[in-house]
N, C-alpha and C. Protein backbone atom coordinates (compact mmCIF):
# COMPACT_ATOMS: atom_id res chain seq x y z
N UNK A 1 88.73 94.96 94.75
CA UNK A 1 90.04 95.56 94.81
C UNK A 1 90.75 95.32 93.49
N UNK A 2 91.16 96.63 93.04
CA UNK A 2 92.35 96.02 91.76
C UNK A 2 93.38 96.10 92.86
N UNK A 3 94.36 95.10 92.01
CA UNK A 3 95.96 95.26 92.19
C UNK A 3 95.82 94.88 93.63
N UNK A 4 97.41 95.10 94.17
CA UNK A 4 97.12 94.80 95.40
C UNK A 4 97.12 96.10 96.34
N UNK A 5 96.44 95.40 97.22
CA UNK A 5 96.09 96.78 98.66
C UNK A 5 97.42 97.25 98.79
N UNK A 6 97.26 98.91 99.65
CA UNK A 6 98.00 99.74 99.95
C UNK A 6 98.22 99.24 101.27
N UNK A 7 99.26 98.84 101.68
CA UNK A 7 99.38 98.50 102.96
C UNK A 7 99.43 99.61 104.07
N UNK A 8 100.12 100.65 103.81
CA UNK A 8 99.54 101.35 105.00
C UNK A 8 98.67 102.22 105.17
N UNK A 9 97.71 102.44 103.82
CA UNK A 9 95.82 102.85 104.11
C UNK A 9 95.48 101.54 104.54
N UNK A 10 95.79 100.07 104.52
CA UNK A 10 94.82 99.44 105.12
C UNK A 10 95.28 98.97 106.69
N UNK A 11 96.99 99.57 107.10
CA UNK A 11 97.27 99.66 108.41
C UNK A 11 96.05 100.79 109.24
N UNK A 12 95.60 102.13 108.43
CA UNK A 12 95.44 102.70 109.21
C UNK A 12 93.82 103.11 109.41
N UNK A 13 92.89 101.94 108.52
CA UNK A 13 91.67 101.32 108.31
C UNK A 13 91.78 100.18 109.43
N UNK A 14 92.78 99.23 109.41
CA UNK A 14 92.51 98.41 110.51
C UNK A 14 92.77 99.04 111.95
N UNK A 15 93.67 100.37 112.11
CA UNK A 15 93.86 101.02 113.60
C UNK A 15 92.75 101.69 114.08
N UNK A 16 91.66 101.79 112.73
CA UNK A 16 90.41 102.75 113.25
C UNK A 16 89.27 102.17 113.30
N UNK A 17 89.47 100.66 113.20
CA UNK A 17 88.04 99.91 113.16
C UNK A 17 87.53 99.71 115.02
N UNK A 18 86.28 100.06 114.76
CA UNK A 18 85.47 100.02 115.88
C UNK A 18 86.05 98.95 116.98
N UNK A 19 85.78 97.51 116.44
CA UNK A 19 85.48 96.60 117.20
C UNK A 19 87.11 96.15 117.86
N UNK A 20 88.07 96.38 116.94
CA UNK A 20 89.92 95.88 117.54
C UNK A 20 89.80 97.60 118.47
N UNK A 21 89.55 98.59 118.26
CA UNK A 21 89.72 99.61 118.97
C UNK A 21 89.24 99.17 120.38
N UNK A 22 87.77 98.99 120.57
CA UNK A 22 86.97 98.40 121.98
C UNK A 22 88.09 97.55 122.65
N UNK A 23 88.59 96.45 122.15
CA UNK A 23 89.20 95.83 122.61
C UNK A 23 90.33 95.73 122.77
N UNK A 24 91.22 96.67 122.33
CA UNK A 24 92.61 97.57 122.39
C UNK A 24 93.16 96.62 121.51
N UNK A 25 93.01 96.15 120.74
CA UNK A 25 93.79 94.88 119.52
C UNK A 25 94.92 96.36 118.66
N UNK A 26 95.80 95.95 118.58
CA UNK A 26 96.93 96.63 118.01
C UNK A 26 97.92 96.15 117.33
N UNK A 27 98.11 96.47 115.85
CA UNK A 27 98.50 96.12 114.43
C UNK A 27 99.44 95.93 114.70
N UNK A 28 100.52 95.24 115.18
CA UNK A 28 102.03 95.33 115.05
C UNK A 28 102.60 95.55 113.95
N UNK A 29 102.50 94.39 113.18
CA UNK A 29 103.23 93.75 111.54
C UNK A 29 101.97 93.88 110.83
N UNK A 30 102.03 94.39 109.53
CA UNK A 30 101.45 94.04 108.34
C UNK A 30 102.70 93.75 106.86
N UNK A 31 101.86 92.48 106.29
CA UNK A 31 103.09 91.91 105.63
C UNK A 31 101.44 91.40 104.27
N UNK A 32 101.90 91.50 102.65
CA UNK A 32 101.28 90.20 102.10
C UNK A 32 101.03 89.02 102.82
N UNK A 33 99.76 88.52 103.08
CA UNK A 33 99.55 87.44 103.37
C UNK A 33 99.96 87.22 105.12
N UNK A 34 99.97 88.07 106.50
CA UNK A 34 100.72 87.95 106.96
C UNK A 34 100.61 89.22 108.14
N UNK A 35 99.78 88.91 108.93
CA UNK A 35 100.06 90.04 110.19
C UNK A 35 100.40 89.72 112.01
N UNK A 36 100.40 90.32 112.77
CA UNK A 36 100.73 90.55 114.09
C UNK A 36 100.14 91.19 114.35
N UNK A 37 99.32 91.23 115.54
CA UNK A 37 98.47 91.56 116.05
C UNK A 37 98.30 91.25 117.82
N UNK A 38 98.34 92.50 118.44
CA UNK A 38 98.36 92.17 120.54
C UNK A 38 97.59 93.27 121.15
N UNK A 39 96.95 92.63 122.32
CA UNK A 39 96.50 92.96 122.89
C UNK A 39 96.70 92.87 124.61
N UNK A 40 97.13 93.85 125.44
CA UNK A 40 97.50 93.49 126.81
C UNK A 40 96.32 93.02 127.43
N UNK A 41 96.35 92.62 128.29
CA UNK A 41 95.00 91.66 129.12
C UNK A 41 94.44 92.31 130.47
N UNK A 42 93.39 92.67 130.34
CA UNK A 42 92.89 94.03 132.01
C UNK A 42 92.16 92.72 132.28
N UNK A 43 91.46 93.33 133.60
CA UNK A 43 90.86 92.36 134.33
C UNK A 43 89.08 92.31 133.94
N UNK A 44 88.35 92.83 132.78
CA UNK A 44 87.33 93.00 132.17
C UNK A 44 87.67 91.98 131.09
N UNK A 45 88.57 91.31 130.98
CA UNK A 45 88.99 90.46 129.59
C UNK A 45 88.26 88.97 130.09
N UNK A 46 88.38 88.87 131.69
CA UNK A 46 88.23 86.97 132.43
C UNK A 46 86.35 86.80 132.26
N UNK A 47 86.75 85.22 132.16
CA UNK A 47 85.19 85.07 132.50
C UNK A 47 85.03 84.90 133.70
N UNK A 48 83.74 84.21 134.21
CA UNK A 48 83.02 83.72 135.51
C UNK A 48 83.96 83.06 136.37
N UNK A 49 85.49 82.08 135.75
CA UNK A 49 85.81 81.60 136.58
C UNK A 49 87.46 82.38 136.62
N UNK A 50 87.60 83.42 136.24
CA UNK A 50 88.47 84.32 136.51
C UNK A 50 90.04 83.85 135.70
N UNK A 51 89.48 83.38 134.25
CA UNK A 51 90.13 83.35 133.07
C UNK A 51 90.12 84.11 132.06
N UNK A 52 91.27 84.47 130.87
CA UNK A 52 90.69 84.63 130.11
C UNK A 52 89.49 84.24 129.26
N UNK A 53 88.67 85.12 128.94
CA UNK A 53 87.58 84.24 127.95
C UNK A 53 87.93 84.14 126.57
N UNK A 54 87.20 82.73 126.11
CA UNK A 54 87.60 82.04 124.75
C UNK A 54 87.20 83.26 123.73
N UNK A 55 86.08 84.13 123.84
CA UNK A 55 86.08 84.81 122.63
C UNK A 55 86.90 86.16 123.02
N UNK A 56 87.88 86.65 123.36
CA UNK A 56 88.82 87.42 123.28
C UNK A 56 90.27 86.78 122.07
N UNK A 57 90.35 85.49 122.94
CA UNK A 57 91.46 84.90 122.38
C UNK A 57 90.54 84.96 120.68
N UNK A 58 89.37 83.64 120.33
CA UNK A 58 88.87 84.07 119.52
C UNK A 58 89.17 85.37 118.67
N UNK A 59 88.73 86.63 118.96
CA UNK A 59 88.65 88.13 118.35
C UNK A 59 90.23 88.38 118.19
N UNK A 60 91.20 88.03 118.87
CA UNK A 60 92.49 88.22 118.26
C UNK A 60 92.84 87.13 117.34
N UNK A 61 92.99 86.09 116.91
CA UNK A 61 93.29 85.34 116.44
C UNK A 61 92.15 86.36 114.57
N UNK A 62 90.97 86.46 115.06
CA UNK A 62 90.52 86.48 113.81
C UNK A 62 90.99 88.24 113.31
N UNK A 63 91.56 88.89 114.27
CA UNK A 63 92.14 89.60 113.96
C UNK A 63 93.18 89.74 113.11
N UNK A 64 94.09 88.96 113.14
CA UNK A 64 95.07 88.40 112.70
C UNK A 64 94.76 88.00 111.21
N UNK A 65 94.05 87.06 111.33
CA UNK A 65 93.70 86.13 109.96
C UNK A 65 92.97 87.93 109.66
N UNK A 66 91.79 88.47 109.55
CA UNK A 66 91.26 89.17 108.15
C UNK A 66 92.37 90.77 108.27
N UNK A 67 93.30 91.08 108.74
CA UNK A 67 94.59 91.71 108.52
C UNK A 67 95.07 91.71 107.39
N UNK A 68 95.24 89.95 107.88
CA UNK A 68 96.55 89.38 106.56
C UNK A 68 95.98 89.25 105.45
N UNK A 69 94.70 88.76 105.38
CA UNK A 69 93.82 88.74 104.37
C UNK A 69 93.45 89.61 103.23
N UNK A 70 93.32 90.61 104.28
CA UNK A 70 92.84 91.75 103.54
C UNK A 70 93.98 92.67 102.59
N UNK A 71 95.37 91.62 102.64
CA UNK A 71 96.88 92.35 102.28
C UNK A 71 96.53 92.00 100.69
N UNK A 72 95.70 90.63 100.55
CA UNK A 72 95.61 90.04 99.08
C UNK A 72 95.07 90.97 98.25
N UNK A 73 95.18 90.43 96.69
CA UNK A 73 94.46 91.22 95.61
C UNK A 73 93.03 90.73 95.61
N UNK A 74 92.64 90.10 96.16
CA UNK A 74 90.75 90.15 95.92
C UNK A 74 90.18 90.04 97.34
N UNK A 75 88.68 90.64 97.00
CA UNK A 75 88.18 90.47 98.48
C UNK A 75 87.67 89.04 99.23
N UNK A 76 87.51 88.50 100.18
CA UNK A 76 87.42 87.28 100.57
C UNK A 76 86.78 87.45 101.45
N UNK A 77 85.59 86.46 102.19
CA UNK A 77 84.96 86.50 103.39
C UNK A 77 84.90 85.19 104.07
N UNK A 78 85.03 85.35 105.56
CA UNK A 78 85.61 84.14 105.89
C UNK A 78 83.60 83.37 106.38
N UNK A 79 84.32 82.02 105.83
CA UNK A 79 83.02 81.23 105.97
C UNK A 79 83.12 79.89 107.01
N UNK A 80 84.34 79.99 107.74
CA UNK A 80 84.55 79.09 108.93
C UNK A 80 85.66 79.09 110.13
N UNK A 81 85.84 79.44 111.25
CA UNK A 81 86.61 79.30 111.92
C UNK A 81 86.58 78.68 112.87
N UNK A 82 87.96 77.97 113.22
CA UNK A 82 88.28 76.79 114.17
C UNK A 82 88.90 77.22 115.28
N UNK A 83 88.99 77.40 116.36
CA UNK A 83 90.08 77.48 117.41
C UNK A 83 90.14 76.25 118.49
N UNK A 84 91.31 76.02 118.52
CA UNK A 84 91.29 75.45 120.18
C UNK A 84 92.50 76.17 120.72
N UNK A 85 91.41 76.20 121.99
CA UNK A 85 92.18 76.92 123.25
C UNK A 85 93.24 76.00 124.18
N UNK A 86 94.67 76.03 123.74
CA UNK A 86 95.35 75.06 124.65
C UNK A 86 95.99 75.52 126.21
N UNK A 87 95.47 76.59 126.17
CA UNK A 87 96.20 77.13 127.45
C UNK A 87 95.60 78.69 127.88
N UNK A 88 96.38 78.84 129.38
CA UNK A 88 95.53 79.91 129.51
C UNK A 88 97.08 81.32 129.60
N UNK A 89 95.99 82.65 130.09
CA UNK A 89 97.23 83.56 130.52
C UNK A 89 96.78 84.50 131.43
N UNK A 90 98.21 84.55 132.31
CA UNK A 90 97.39 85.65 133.25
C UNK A 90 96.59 87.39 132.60
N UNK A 91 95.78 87.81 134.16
CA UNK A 91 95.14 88.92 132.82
C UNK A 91 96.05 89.89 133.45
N UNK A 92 97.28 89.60 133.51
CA UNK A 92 98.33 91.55 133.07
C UNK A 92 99.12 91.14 132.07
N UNK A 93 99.52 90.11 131.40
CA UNK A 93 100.04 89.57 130.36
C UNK A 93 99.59 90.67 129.11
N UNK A 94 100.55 90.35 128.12
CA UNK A 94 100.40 90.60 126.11
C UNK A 94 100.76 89.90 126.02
N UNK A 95 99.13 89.23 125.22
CA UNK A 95 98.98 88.23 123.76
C UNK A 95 99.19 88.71 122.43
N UNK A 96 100.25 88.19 121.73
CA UNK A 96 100.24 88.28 120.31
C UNK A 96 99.76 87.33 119.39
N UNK A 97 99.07 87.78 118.27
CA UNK A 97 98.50 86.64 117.48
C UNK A 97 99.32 86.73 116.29
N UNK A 98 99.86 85.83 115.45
CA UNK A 98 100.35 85.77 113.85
C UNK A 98 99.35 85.33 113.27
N UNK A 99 98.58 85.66 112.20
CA UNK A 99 98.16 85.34 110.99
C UNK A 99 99.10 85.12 109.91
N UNK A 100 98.70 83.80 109.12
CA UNK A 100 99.14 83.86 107.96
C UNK A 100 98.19 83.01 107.21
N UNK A 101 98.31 83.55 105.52
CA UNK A 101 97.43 82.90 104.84
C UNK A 101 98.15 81.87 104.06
N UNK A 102 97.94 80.66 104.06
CA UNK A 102 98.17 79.70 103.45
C UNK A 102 98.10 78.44 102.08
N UNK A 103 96.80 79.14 101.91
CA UNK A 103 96.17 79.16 101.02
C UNK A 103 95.11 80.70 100.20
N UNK A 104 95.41 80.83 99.21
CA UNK A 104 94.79 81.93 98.31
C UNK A 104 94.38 81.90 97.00
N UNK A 105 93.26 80.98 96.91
CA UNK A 105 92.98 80.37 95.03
C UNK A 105 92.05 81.21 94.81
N UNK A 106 91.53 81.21 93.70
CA UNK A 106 90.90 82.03 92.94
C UNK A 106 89.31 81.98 93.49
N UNK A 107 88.72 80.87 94.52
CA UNK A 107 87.11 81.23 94.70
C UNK A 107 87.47 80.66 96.66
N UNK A 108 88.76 80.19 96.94
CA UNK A 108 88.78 79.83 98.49
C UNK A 108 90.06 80.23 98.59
N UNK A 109 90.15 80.24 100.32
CA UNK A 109 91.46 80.41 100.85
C UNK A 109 91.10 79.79 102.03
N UNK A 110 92.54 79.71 102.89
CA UNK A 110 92.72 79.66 103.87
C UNK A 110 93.70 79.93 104.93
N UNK A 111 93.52 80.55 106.24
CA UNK A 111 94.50 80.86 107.37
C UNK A 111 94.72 79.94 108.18
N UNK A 112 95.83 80.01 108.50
CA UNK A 112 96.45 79.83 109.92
C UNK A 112 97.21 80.70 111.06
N UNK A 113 96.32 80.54 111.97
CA UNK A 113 96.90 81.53 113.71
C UNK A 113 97.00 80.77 114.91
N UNK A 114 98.02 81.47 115.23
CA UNK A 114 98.39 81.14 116.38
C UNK A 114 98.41 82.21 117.53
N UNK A 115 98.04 81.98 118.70
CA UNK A 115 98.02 83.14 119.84
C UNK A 115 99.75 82.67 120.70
N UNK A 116 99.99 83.45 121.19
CA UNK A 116 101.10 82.89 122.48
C UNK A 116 101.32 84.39 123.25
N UNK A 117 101.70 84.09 124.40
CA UNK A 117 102.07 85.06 125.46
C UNK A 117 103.35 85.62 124.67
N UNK A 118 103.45 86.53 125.93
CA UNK A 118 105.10 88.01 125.34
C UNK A 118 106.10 86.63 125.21
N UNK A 119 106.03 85.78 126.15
CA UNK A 119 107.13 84.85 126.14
C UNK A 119 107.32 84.01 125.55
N UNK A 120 106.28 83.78 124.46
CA UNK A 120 106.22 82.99 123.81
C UNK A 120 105.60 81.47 123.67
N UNK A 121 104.75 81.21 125.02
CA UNK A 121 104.12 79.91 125.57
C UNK A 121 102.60 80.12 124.54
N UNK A 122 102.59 78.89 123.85
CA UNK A 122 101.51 78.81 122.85
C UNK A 122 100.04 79.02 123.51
N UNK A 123 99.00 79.76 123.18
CA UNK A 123 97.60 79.67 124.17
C UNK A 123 96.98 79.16 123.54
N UNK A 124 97.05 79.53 121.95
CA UNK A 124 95.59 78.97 120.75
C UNK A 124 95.84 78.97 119.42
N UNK A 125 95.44 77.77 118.90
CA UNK A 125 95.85 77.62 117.42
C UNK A 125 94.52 78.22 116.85
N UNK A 126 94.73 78.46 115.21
CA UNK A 126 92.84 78.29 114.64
C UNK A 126 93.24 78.58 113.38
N UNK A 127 92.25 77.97 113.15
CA UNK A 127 92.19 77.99 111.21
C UNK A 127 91.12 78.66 110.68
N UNK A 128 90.90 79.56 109.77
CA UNK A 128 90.03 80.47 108.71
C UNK A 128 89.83 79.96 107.46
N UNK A 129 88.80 79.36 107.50
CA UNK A 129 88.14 79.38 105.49
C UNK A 129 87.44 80.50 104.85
N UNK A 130 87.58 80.70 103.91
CA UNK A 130 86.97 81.97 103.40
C UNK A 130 86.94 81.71 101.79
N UNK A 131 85.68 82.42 101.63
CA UNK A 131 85.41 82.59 99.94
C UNK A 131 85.69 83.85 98.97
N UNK A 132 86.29 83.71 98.61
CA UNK A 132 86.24 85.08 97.42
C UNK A 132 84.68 85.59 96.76
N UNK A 133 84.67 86.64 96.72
CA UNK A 133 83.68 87.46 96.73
C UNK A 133 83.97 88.17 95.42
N UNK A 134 85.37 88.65 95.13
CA UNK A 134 85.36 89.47 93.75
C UNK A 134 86.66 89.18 93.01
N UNK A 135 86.54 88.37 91.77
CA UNK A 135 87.72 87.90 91.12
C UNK A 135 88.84 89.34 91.21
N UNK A 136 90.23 88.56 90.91
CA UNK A 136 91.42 89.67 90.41
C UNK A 136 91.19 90.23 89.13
N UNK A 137 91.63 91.92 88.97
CA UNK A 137 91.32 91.98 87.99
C UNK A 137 92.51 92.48 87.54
């Protein structure tokens, strides 16, 4: 990437990607460094014991983080993510996730997300490492 991304060709690259589409993930906020991201909860979302499952929460959260990511001037690929799951939500609920990037150096970075219900009750923290792939030019 030269310069920095077009934010709303890459709003409307992230509204058409396959995998947030499947899963109805929907862009709220796009900001530098910095997105929102929700998804309402059907009853195809629970696992075996009639919860949400961890890799939903997972897939929004990393939603979030490569959003905001992708707002920067170079490309980056993420090479670690952390979540813990502190809570749960019912499945007719909307989860929103914030991404933000916290770090952005020249060969690493790193995110921080958070999930929480419409009301605001925290579900899941997680952190993103990632490497740069193509200096600024």
């Amino acid at each position: 990437m030269a310069g920095k991304p077009n934010l709303e060709e890459l709003r409307r690259r992230f509204d058409e990607a396959p995998y947030p589409r499947l899963l109805g993930l929907r862009l709220l906020e796009l900001q530098e460094g910095y997105a929102r991201v929700a998804v309402s909860l059907r009853p195809e979302f629970a696992n075996f014991a009639g919860l949400v499952h961890g890799g939903l929460l997972m897939s929004l959260a990393d939603q979030a983080f490569g959003c905001a990511l992708n707002t920067l001037d170079r490309l980056y690929v993420a090479t670690q993510f952390n979540i813990h799951i502190l809570g749960g939500a019912r499945l007719d609920e909307t989860l929103e996730a914030e991404g933000r990037i916290v770090h952005a150096g020249r060969t690493t970075g790193l995110g921080q997300m958070s999930v929480r219900t419409a009301s605001g009750r925290l579900v899941a923290l997680a952190t993103g490492a990632v490497v740069a792939l193509q200096k600024e030019e």
